[in-house]
C-alpha atoms as a PDB file:
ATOM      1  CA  UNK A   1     -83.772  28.458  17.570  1.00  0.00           C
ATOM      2  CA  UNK A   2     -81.845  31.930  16.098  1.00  0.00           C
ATOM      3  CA  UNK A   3     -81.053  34.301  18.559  1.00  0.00           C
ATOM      4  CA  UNK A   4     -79.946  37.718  17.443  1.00  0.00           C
ATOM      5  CA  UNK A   5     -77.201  38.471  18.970  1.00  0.00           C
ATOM      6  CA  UNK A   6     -76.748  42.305  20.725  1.00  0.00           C
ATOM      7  CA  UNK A   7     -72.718  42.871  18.961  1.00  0.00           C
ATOM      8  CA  UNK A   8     -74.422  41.301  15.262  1.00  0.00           C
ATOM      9  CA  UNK A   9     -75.095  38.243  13.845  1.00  0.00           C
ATOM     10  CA  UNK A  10     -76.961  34.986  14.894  1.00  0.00           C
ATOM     11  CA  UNK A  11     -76.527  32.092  17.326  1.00  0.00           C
ATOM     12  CA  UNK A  12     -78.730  28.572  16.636  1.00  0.00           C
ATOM     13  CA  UNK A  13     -79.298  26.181  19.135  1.00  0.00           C
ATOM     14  CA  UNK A  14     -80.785  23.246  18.093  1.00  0.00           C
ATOM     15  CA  UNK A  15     -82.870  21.573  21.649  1.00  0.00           C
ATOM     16  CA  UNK A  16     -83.313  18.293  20.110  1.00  0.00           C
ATOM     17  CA  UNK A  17     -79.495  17.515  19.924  1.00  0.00           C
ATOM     18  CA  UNK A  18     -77.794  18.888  23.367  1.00  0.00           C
ATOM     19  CA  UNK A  19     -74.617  21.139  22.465  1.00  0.00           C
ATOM     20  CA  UNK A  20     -75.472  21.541  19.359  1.00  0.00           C
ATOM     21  CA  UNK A  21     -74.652  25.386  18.534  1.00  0.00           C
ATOM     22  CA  UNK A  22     -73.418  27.942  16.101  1.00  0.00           C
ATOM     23  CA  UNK A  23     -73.242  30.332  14.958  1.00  0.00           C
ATOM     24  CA  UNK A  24     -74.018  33.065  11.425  1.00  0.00           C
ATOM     25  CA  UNK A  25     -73.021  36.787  10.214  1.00  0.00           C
ATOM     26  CA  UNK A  26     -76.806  37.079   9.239  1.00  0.00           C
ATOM     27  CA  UNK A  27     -79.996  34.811   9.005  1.00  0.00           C
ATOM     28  CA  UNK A  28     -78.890  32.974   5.896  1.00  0.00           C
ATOM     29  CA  UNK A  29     -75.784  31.601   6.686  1.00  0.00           C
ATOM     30  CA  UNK A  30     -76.821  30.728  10.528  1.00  0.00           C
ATOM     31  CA  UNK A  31     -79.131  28.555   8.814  1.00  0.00           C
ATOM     32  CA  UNK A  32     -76.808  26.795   6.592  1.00  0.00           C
ATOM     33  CA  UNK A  33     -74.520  26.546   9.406  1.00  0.00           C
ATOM     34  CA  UNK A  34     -77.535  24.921  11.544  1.00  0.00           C
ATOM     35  CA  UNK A  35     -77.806  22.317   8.304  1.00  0.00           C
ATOM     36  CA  UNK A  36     -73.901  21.527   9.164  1.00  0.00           C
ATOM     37  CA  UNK A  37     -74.001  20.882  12.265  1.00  0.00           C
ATOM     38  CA  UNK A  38     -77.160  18.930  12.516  1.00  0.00           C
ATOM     39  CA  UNK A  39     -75.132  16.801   9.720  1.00  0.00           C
ATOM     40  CA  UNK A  40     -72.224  16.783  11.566  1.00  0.00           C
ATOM     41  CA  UNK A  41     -74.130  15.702  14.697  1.00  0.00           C
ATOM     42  CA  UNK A  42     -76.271  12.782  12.984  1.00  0.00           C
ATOM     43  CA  UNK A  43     -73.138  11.689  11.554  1.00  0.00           C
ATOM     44  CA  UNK A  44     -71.189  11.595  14.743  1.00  0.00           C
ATOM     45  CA  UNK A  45     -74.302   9.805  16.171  1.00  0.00           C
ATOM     46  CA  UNK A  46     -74.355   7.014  14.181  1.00  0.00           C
ATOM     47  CA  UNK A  47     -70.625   6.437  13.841  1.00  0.00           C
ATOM     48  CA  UNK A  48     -71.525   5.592  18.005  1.00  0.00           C
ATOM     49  CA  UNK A  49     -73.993   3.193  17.365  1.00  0.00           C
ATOM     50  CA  UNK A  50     -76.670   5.920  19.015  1.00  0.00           C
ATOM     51  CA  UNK A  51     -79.820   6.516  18.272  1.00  0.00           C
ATOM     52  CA  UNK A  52     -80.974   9.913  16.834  1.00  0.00           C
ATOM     53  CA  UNK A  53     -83.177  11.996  19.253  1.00  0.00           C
ATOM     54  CA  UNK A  54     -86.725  12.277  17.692  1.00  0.00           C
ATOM     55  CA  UNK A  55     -88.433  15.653  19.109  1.00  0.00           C
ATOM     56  CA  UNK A  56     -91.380  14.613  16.809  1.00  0.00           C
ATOM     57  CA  UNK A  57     -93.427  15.147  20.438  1.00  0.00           C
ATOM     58  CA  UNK A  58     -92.213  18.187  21.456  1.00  0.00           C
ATOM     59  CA  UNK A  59     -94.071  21.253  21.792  1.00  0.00           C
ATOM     60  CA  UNK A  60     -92.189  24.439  21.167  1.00  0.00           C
ATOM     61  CA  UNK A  61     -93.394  27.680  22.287  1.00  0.00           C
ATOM     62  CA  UNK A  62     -91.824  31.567  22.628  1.00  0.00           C
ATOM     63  CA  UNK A  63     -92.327  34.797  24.387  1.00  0.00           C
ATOM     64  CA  UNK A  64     -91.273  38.003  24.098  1.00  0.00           C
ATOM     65  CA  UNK A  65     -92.268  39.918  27.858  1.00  0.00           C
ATOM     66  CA  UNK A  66     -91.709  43.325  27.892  1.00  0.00           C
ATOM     67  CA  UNK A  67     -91.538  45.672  30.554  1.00  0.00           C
ATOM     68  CA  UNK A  68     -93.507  48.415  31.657  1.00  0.00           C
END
C-alpha cells in the first residue's frame, strides 16, 4: 500500500509481511524500495527456517470518505 505522505513523498506498507515499511521521494522509487525490502524480508525469512506468509486469500479493499 503507498500512502502519500502530507510533507512529500511516499510510505509502503506491505500487510502480508508485518513491519515491513519504507519509504520513496516519489512513486517510482517507493516502489523499488518496496521490491528491497520484500527481498530483504524473504531473505531474512528463510535464513530462520520460516515460512513465507502467502496472502494469496486475502481480500484487499480501500476507501476514500469524505466529509460534508
Amino acid at each position: 500500500m503507498l500512502h502519500k505522505e502530507p510533507e512529500g513523498g511516499y510510505t509502503v506498507i506491505v500487510p502480508a509481511f508485518p513491519g515491513c515499511i519504507t519509504y520513496g521521494e516519489n512513486v517510482d522509487e517507493a516502489i523499488i524500495m518496496a521490491k528491497d525490502a520484500i527481498d530483504i524480508y524473504v531473505e531474512e525469512l528463510l535464513s530462520r527456517g520460516e515460512n513465507i506468509p502467502d496472502d494469496s486469500e486475502t481480500l484487499e479493499y480501500s476507501l476514500n470518505l469524505v466529509r460534508a
